[in-house]
Each structure stands twice: as C-alpha cells, then as structure tokens.
PDB file of N, CA and C in Angstrom:
ATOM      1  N   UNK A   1      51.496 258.165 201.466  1.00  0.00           N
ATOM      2  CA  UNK A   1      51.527 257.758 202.851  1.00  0.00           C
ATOM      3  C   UNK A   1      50.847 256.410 202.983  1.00  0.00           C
ATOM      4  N   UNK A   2      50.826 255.967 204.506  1.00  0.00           N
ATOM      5  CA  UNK A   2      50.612 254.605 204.278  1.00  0.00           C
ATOM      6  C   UNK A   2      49.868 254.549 205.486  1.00  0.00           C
ATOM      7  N   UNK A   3      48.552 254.020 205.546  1.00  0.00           N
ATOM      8  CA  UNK A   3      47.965 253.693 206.913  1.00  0.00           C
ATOM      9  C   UNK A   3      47.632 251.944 207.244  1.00  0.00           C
ATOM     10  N   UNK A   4      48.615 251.336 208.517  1.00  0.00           N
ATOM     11  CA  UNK A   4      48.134 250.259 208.389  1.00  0.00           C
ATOM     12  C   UNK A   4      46.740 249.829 208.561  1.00  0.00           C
ATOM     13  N   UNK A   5      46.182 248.799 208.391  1.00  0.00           N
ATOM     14  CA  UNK A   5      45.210 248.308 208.809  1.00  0.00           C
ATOM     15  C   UNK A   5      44.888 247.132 209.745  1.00  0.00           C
ATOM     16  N   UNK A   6      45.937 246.937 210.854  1.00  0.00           N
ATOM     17  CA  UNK A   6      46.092 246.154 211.755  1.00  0.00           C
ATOM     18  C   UNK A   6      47.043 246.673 212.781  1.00  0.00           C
ATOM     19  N   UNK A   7      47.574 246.729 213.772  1.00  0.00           N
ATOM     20  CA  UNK A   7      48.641 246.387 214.436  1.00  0.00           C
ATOM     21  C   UNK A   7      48.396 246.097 216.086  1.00  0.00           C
ATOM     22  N   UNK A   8      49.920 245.467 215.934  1.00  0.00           N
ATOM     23  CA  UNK A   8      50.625 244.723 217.707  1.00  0.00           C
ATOM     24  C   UNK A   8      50.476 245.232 218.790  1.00  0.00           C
ATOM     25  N   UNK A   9      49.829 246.088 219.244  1.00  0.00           N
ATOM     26  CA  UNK A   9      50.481 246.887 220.662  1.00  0.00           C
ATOM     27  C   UNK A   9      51.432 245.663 221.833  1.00  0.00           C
ATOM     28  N   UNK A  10      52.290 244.713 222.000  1.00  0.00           N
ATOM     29  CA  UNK A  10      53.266 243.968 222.775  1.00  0.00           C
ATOM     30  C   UNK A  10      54.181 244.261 222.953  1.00  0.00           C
ATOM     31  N   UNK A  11      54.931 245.380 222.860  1.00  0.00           N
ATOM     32  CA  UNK A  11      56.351 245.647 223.424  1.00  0.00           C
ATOM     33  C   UNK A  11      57.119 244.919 222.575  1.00  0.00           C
ATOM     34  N   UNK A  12      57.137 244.273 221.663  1.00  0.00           N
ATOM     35  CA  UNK A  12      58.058 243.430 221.120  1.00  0.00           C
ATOM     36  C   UNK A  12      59.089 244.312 220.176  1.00  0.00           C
ATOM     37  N   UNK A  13      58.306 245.728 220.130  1.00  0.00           N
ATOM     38  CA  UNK A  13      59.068 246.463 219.506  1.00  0.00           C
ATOM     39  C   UNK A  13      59.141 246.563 217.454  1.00  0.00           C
ATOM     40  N   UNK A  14      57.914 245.838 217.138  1.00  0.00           N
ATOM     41  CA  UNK A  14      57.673 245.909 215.695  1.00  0.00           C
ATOM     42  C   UNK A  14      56.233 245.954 215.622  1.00  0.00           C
ATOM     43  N   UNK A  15      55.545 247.090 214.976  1.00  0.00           N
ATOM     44  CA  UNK A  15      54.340 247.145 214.728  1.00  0.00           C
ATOM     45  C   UNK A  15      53.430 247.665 215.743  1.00  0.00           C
ATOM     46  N   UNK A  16      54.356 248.339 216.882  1.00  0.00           N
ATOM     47  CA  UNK A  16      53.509 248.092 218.628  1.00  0.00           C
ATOM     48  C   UNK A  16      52.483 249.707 218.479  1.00  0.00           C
ATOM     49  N   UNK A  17      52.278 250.767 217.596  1.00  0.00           N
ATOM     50  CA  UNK A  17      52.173 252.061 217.541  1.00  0.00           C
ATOM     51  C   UNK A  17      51.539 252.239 216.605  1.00  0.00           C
ATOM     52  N   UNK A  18      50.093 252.371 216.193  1.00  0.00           N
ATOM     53  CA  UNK A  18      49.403 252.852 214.851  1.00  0.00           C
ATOM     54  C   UNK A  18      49.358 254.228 214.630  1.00  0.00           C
ATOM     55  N   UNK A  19      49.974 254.498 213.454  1.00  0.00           N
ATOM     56  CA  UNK A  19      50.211 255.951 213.039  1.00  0.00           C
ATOM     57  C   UNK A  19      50.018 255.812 211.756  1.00  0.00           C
ATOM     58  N   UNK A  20      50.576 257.294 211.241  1.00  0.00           N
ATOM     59  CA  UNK A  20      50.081 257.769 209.530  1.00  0.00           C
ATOM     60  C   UNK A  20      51.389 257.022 209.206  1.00  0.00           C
ATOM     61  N   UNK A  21      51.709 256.496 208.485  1.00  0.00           N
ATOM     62  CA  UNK A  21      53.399 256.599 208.140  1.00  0.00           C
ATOM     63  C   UNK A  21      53.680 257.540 206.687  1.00  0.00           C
ATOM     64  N   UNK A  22      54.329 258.145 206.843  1.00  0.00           N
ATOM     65  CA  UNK A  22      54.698 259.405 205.707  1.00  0.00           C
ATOM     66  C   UNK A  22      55.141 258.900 204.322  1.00  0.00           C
ATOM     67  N   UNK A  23      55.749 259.765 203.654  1.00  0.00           N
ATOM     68  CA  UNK A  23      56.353 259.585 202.471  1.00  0.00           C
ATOM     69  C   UNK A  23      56.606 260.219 201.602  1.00  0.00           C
ATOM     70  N   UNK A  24      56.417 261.707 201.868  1.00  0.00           N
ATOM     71  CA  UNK A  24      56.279 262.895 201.111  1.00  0.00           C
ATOM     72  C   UNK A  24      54.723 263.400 200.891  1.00  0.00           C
ATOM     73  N   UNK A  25      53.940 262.413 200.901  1.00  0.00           N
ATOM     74  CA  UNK A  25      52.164 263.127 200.253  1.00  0.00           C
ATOM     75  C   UNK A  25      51.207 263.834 201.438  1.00  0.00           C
ATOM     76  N   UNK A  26      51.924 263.366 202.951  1.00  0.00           N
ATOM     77  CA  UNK A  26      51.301 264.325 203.621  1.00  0.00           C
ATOM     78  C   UNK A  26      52.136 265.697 204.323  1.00  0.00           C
ATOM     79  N   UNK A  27      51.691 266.508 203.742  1.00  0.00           N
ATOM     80  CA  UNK A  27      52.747 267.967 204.457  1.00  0.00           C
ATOM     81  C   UNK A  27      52.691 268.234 205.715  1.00  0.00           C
ATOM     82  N   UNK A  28      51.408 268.096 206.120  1.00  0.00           N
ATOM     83  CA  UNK A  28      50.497 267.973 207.675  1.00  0.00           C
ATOM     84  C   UNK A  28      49.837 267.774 208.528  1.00  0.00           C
ATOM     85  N   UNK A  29      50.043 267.092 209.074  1.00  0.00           N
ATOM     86  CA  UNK A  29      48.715 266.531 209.419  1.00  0.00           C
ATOM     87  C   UNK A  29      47.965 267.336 210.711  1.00  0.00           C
ATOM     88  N   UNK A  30      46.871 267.744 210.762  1.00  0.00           N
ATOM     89  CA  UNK A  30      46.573 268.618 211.104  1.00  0.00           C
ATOM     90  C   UNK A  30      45.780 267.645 212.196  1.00  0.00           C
ATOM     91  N   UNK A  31      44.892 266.731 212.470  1.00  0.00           N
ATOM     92  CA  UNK A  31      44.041 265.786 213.220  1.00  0.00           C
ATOM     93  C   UNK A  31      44.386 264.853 212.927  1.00  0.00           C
ATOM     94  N   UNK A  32      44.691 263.777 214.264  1.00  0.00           N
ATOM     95  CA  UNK A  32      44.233 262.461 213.889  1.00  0.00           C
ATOM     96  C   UNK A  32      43.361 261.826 215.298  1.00  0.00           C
ATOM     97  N   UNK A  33      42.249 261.052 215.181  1.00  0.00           N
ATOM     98  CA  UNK A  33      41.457 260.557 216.203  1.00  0.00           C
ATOM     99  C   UNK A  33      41.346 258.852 215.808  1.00  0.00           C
ATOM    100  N   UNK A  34      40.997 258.374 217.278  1.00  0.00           N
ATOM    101  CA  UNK A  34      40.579 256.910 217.204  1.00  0.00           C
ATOM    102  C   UNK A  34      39.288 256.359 217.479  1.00  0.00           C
ATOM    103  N   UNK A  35      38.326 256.177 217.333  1.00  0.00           N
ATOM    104  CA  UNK A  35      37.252 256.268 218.069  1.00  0.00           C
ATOM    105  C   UNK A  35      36.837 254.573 218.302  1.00  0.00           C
ATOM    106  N   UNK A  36      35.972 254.198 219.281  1.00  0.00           N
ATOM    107  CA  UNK A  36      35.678 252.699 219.498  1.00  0.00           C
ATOM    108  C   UNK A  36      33.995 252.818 218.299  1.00  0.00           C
ATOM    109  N   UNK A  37      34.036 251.575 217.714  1.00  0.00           N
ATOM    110  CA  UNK A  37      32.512 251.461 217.489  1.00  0.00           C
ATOM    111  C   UNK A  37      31.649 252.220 217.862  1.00  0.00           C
ATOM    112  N   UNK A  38      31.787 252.258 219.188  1.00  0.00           N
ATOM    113  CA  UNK A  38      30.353 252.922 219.753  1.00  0.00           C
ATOM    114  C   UNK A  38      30.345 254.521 219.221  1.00  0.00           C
ATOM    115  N   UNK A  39      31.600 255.089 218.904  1.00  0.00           N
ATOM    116  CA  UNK A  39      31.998 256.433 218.600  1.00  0.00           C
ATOM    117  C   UNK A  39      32.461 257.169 219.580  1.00  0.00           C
ATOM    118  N   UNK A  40      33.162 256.292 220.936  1.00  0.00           N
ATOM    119  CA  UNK A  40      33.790 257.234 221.898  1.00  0.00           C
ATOM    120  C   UNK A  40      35.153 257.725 221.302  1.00  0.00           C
ATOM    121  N   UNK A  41      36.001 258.652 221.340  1.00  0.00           N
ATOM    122  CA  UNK A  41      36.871 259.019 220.935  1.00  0.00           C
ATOM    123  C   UNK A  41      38.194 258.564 222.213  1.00  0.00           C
ATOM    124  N   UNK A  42      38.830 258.124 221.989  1.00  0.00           N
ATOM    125  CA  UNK A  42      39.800 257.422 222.886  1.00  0.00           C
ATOM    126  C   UNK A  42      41.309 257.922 222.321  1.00  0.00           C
ATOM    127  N   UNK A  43      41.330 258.306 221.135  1.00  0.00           N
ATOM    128  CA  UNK A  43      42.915 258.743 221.214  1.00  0.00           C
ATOM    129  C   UNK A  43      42.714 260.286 219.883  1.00  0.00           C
ATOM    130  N   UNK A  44      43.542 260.968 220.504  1.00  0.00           N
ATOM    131  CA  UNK A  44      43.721 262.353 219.390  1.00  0.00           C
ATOM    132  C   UNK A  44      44.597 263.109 219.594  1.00  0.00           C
ATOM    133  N   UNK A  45      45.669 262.729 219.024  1.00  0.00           N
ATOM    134  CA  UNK A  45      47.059 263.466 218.955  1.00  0.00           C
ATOM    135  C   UNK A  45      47.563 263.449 217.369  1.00  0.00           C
ATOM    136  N   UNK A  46      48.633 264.704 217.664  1.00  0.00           N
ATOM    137  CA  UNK A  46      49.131 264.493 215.849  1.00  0.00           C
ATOM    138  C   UNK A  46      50.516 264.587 216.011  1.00  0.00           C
ATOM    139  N   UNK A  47      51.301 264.325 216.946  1.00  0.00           N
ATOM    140  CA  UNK A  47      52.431 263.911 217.339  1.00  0.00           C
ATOM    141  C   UNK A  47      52.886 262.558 218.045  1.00  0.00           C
ATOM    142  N   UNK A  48      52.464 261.920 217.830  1.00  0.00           N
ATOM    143  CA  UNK A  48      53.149 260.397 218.309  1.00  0.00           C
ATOM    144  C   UNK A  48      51.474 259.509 217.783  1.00  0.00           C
ATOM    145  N   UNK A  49      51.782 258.245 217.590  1.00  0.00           N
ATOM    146  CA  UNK A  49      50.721 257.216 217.181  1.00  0.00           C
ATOM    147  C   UNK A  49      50.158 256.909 218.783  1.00  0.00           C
ATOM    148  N   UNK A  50      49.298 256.108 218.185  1.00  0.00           N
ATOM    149  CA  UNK A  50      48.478 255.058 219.048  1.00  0.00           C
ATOM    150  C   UNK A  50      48.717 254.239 219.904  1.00  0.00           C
ATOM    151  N   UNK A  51      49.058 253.699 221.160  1.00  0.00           N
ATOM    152  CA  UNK A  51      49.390 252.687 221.302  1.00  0.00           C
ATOM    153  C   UNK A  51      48.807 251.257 222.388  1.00  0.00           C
ATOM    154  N   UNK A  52      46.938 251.607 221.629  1.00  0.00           N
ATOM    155  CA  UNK A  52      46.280 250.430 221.722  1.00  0.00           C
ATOM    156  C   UNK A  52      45.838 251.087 223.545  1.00  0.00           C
ATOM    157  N   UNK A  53      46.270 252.031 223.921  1.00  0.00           N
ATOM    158  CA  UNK A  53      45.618 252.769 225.538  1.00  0.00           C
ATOM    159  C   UNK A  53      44.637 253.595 225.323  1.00  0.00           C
ATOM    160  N   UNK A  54      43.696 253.003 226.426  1.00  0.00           N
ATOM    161  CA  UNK A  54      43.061 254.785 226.449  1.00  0.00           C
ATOM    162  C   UNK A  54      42.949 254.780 227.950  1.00  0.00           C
ATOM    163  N   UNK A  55      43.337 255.784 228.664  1.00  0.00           N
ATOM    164  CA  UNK A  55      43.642 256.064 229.729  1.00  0.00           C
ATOM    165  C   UNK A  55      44.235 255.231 230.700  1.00  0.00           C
ATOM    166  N   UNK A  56      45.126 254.915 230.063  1.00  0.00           N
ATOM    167  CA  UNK A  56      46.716 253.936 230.826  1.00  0.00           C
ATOM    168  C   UNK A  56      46.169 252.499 230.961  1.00  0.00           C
ATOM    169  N   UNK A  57      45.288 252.306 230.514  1.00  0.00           N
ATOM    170  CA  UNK A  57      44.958 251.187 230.447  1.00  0.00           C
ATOM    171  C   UNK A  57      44.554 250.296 228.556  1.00  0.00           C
ATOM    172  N   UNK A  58      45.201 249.088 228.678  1.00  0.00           N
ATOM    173  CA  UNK A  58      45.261 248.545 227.298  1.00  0.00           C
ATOM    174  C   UNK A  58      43.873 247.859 226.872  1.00  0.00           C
ATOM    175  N   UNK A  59      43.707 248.372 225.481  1.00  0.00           N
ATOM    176  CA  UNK A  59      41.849 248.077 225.431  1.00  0.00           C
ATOM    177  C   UNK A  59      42.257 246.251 224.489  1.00  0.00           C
ATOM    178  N   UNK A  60      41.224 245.967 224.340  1.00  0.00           N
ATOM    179  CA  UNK A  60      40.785 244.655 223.890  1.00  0.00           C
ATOM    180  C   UNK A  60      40.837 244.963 222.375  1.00  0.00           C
ATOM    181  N   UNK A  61      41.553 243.578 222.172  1.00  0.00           N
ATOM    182  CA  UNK A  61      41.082 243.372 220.466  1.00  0.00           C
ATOM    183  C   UNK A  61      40.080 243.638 219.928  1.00  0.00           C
ATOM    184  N   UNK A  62      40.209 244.775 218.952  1.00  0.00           N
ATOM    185  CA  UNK A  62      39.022 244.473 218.322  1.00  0.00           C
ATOM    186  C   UNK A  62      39.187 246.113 216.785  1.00  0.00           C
ATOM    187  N   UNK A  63      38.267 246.364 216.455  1.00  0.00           N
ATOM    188  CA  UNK A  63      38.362 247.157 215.583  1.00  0.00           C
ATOM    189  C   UNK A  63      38.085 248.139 215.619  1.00  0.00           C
ATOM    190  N   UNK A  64      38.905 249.121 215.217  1.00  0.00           N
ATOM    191  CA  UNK A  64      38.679 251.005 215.802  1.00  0.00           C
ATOM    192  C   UNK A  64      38.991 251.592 214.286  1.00  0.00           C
ATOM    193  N   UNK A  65      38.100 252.633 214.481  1.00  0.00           N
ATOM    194  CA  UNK A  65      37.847 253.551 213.939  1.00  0.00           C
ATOM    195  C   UNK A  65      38.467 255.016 213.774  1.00  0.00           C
ATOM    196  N   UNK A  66      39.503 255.562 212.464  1.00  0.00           N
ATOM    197  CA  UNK A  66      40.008 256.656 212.812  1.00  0.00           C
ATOM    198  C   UNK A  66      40.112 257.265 211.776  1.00  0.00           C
ATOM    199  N   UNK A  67      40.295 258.423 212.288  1.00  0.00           N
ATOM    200  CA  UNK A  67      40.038 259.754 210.725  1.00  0.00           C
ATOM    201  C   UNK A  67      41.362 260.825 211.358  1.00  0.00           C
ATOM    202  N   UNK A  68      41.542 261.071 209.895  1.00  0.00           N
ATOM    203  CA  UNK A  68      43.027 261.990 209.772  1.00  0.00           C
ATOM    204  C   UNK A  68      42.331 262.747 209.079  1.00  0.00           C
ATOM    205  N   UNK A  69      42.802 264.129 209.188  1.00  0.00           N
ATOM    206  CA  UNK A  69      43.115 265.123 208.710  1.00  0.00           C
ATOM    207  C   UNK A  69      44.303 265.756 208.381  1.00  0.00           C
ATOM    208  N   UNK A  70      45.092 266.481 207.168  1.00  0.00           N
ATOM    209  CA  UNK A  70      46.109 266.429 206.877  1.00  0.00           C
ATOM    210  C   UNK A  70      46.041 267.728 205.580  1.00  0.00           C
ATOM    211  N   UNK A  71      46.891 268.097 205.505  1.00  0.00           N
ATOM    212  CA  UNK A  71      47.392 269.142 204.316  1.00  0.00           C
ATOM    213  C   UNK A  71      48.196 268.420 203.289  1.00  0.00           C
ATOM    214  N   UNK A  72      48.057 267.963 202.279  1.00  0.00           N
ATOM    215  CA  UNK A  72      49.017 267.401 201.218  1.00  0.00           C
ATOM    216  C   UNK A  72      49.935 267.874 200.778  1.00  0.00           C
ATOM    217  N   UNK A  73      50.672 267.541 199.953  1.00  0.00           N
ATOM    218  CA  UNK A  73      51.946 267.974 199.308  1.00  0.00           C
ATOM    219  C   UNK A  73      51.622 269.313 198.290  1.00  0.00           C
ATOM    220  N   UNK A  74      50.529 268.947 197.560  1.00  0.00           N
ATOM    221  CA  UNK A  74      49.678 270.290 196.772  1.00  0.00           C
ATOM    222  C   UNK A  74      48.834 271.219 197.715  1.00  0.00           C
ATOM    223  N   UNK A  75      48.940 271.470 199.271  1.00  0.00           N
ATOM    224  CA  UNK A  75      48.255 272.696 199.896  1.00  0.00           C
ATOM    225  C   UNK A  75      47.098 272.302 199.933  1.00  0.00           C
ATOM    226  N   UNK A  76      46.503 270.983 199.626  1.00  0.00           N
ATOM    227  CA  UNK A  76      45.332 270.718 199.905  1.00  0.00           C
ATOM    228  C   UNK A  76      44.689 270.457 201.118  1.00  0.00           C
ATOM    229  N   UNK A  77      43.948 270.465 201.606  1.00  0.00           N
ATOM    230  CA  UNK A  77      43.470 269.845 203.309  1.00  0.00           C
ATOM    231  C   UNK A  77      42.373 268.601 202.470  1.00  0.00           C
ATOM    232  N   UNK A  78      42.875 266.989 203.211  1.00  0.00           N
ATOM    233  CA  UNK A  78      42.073 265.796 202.758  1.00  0.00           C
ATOM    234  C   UNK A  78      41.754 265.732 204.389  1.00  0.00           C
ATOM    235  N   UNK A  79      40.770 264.969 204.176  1.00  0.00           N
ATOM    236  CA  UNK A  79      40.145 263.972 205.506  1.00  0.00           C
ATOM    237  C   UNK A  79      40.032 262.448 204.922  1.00  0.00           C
ATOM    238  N   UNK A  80      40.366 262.199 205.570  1.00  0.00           N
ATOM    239  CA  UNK A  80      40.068 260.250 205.238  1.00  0.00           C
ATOM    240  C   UNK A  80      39.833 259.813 206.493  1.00  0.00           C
ATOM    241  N   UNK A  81      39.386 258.700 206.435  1.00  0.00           N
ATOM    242  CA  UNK A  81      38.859 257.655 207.530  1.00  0.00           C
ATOM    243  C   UNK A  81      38.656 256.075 207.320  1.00  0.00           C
ATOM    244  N   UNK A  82      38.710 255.347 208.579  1.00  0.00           N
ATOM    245  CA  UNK A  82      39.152 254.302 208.149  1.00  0.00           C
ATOM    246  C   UNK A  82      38.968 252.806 209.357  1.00  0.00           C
ATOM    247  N   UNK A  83      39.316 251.982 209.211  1.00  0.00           N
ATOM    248  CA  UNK A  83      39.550 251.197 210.221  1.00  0.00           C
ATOM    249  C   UNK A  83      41.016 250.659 210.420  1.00  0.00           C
ATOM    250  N   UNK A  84      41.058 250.175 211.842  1.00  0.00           N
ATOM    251  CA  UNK A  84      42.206 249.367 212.182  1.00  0.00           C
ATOM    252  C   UNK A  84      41.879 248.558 213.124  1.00  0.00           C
ATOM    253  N   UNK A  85      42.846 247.610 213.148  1.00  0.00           N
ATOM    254  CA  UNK A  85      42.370 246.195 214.447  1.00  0.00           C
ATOM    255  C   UNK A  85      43.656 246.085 215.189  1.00  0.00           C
ATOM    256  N   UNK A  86      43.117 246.126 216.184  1.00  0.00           N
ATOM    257  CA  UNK A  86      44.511 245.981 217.219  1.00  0.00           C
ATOM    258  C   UNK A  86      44.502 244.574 217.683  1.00  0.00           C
ATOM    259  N   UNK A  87      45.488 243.785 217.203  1.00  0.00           N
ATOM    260  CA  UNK A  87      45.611 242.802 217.723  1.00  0.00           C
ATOM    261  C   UNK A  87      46.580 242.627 219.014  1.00  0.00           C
ATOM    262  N   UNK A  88      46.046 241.226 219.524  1.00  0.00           N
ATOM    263  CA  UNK A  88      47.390 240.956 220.758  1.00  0.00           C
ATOM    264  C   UNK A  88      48.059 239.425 220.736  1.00  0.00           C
TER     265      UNK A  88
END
C-alpha cells in the first residue's frame, strides 16, 4: 500500500483526498485518524479519505498527523503512523 506524504485539497480533481491507497497488502483497514500537532483529532473514518475539512470548514497548510490501523494480507493487525502536509 501506499501512503502519500503531501496532498492538494483544490477541486482540481488530482490529489484533492488523502487516503491509504491499496494494493493487495492491506485486507482492512480497521482505523484511520488525522490529528493536528496539537493532537486534536479532526478526521476518522475508514471509508472515504480526507479532504483537508474539519467541520465543513478547510484548515490551513500545514502538517498533520495520522495513524492507520489495518489487518494485512497475512491476518495480521499493523498500526503505523505518520505525517502528511496539505498543501494549497
């Protein structure tokens, strides 16, 4: 699987949605969260990505924080964590 480490939120329609992107190695993903620096949690869904909102409103550039949880292809449960930057 593939997690970026940047993306667009602009409507332009390429890159606008931070998500897991698949590939066979995750079976499930069981959590995913976004949190700001400070450690507020602003996004946690495991059906659709990110898209740079937290409560209908579009946050500022800058760098967030997020951890997946997931079941692998071998029945395993991983956690990883990570950063991303939302640019505009």
């Amino acid at each position: 699987f593939q997690i970026p480490n940047a993306f667009t939120p602009n409507s332009d329609g390429h890159n606008d949605v931070f998500r897991i992107v698949e590939n066979g190695y995750v079976k499930t993903l069981t959590s995913f969260r976004v949190y700001t620096k400070s450690g507020k949690m602003i996004f946690n869904k495991i059906d659709e990505g990110w898209d740079g909102r937290y409560a209908g409103t579009m946050l500022d550039a800058d760098v967030y924080i997020w951890i997946a949880d997931f079941i692998n292809k071998n029945n395993l449960q991983e956690h990883l964590s990570g950063t991303v930057l939302l640019l505009k």
